[in-house]
Protein backbone atom coordinates (compact mmCIF):
# COMPACT_ATOMS: atom_id res chain seq x y z
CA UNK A 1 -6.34 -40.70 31.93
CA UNK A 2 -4.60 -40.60 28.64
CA UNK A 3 -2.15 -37.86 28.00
CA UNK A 4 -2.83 -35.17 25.23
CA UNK A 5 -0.75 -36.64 22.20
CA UNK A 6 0.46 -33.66 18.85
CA UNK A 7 -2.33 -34.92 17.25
CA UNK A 8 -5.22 -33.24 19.00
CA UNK A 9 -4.46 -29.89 19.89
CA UNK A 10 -6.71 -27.79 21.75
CA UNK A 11 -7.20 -23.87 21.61
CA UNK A 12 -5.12 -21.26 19.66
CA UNK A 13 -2.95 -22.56 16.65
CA UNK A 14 0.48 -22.11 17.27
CA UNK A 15 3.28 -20.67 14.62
CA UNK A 16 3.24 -23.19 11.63
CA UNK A 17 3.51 -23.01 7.42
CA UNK A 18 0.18 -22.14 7.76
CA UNK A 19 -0.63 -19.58 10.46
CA UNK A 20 1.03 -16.64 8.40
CA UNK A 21 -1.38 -17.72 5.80
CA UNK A 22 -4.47 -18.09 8.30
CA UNK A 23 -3.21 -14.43 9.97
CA UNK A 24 -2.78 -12.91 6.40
CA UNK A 25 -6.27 -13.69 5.30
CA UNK A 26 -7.94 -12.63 8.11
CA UNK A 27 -6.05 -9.24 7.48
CA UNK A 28 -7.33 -8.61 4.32
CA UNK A 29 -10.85 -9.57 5.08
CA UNK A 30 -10.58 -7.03 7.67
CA UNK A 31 -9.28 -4.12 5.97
CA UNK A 32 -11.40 -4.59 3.25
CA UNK A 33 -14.57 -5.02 5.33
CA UNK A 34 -13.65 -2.20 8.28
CA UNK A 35 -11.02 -0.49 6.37
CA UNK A 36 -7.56 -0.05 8.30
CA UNK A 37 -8.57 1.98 11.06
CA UNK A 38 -11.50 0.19 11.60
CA UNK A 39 -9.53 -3.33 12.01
CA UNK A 40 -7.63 -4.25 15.20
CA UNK A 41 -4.22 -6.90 15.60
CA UNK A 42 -6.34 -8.49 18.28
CA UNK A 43 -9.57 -9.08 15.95
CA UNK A 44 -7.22 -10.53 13.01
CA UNK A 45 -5.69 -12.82 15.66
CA UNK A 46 -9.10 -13.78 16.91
CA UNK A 47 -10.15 -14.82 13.58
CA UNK A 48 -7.38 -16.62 12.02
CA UNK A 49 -7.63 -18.61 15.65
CA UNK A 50 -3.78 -17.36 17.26
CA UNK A 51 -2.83 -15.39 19.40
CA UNK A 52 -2.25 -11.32 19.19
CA UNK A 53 1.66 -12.28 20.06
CA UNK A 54 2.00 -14.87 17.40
CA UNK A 55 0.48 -11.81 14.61
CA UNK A 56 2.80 -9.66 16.40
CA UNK A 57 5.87 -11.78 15.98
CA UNK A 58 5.05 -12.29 12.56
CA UNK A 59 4.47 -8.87 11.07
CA UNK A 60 5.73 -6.29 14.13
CA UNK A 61 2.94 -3.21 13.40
CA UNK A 62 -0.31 -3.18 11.97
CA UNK A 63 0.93 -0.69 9.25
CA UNK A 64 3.31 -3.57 8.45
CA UNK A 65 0.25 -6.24 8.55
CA UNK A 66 -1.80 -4.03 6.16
CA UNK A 67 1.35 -3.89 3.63
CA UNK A 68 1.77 -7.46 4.17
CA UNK A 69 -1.55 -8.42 3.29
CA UNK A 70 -1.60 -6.04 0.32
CA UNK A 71 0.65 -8.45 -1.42
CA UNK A 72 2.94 -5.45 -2.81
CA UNK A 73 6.17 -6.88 -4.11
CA UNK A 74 8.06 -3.62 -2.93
CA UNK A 75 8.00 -1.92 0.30
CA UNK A 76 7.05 1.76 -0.45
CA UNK A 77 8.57 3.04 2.26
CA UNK A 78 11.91 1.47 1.31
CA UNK A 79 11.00 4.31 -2.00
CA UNK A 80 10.35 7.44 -0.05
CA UNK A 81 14.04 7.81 1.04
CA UNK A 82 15.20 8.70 -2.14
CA UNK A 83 11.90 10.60 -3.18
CA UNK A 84 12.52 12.83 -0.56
CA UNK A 85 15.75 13.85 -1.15
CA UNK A 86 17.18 16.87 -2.35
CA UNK A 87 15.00 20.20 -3.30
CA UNK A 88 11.60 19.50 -2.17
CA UNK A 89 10.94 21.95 -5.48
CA UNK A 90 11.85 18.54 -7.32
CA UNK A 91 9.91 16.33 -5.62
CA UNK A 92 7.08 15.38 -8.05
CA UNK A 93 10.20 14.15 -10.47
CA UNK A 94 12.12 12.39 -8.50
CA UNK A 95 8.59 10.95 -7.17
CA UNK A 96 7.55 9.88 -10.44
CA UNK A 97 10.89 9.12 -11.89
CA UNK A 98 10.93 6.47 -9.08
CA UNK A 99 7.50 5.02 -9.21
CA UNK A 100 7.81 4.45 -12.75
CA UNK A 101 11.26 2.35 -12.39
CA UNK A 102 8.73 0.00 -10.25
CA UNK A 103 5.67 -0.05 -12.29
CA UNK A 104 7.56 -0.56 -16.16
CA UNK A 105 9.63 -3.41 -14.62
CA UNK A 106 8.38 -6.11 -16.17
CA UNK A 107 9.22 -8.67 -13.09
CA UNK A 108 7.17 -6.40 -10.70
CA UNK A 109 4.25 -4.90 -13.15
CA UNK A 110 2.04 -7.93 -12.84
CA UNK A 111 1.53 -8.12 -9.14
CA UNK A 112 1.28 -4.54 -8.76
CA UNK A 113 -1.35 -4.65 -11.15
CA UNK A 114 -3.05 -7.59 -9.62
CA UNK A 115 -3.09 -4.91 -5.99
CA UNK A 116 -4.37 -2.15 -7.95
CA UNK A 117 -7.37 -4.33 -9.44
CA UNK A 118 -7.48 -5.55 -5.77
CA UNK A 119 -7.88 -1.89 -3.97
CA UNK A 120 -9.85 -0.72 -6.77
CA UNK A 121 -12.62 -2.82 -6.33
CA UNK A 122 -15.91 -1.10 -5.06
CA UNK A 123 -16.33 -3.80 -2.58
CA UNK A 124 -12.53 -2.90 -1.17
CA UNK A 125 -13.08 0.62 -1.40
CA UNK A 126 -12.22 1.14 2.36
CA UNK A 127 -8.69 -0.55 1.99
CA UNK A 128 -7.67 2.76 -0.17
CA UNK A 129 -9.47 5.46 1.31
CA UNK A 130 -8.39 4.15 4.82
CA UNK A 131 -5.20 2.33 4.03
CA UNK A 132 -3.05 3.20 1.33
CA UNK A 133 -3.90 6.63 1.57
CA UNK A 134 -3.18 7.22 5.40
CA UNK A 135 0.06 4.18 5.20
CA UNK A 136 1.67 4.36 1.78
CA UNK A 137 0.81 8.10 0.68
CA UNK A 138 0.31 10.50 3.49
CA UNK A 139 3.86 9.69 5.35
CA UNK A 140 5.76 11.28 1.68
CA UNK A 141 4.05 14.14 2.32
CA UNK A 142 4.94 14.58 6.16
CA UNK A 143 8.70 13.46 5.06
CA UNK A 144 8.63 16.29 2.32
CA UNK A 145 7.73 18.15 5.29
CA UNK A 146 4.73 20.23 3.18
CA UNK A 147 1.84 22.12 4.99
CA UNK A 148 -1.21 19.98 5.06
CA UNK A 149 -0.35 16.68 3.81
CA UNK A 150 -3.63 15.38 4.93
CA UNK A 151 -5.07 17.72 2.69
CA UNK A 152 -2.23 17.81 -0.54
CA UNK A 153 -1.11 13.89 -0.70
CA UNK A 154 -5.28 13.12 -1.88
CA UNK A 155 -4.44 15.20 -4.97
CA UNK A 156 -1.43 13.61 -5.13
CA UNK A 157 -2.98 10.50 -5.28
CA UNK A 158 -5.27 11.24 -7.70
CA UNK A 159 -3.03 11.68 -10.60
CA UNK A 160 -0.99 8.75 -9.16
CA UNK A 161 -4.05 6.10 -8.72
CA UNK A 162 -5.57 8.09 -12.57
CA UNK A 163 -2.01 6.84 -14.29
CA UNK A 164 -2.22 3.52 -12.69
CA UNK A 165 -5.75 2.62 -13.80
CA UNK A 166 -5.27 4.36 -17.44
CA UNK A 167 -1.52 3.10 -18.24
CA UNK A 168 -0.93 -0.06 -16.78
CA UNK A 169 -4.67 -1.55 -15.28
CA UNK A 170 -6.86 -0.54 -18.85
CA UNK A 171 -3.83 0.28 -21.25
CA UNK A 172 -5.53 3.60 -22.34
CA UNK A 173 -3.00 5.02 -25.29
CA UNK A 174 -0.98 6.83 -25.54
CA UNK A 175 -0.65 6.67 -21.78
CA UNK A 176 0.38 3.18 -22.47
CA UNK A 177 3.10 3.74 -24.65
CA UNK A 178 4.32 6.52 -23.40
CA UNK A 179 7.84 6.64 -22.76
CA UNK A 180 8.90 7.66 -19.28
CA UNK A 181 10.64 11.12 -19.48
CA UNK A 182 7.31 12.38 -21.26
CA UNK A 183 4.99 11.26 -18.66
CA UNK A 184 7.03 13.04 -15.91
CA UNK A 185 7.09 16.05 -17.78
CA UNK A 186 3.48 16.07 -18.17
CA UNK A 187 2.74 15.00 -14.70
CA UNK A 188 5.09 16.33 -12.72
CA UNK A 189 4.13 20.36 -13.00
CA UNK A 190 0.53 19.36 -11.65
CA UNK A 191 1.71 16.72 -9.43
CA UNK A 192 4.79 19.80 -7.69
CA UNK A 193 1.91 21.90 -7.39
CA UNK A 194 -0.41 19.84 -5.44
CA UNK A 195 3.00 19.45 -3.03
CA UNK A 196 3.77 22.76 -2.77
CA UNK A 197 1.76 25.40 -4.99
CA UNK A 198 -0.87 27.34 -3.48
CA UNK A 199 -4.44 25.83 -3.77
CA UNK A 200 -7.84 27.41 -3.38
């Protein structure tokens, strides 16, 4: 009987150029079709045709799988650490001061906006409400250590994921052209007060 040469394999592919590729498209199928909590490392594995190990070795967590597949060029969490620092009654300002170094840099602003089109899409609705809300943007709350997060880092978000679409997605002026230090200004009284004002 002829022995089982490289060249035809059987079962689950092993690690290759290609498997990270194979695992990383399977993610985003996923989350977009089940949303994050809805999508397991075992399913992923099962479709891009490895093993759970192999998706495992490769990104460690799901939460890092869903960045991963996300495509952002920055680790948010790498961003909270300074956010969080120092008065939590200047949080919103150091929050936006930082997120706005990110998104004007003209080296990062294209594939950030290429995400946002990405998890703005109705058909990807899931990967926001049930991804970057619950990964990226609940955990600054619970480091700011605020009452609620579950129920203050939404609002949050919705100024955030408003100034994305309006400044740097549709280039609504003067939101556009705004220079920094007036957009924080502007944003960051509202943006404190969903942190740690009192709401109805």
């Amino acid at each position: 009987m002829a022995e089982r040469t490289a060249s035809s394999p059987r079962g689950r592919r092993r690690g290759s150029p290609d498997t990270r590729s194979a695992i990383l498209a399977a993610a985003r199928t996923s989350f977009a079709a089940k949303g994050f909590a809805g999508t397991t490392i075992r399913a992923v594995a099962a479709q891009a045709g490895v093993d759970a190990a192999l998706v495992h070795h490769y990104f460690g967590t799901k939460d890092e799988l869903f960045l991963a597949a996300l495509e952002i060029p920055v680790d948010p969490r790498v961003l909270i650490g300074p956010a969080v620092a120092g008065p939590i009654e200047e949080a919103a300002e150091r929050f936006l001061r930082i997120f706005l170094s990110v998104w004007d840099d003209p080296d990062m602003r294209p594939s950030l906006v290429a995400v946002a089109r990405g998890i703005m899409d109705p058909s990807a609705s899931r990967l926001l409400s049930e991804g970057v809300l619950p990964v990226v943007i609940q955990p600054i709350g619970v480091a700011l250590g605020i009452d609620h997060p579950e129920h203050r880092m939404p609002l949050v978000a919705s100024q955030v994921i408003g100034l994305i679409l309006l400044r740097y997605v549709l280039a609504v002026e003067p939101l556009a052209s705004m220079p920094a230090d007036q957009l924080v200004a502007t944003y960051a009284p509202t943006i404190q007060r969903y942190l740690t004002g009192d709401l109805p």
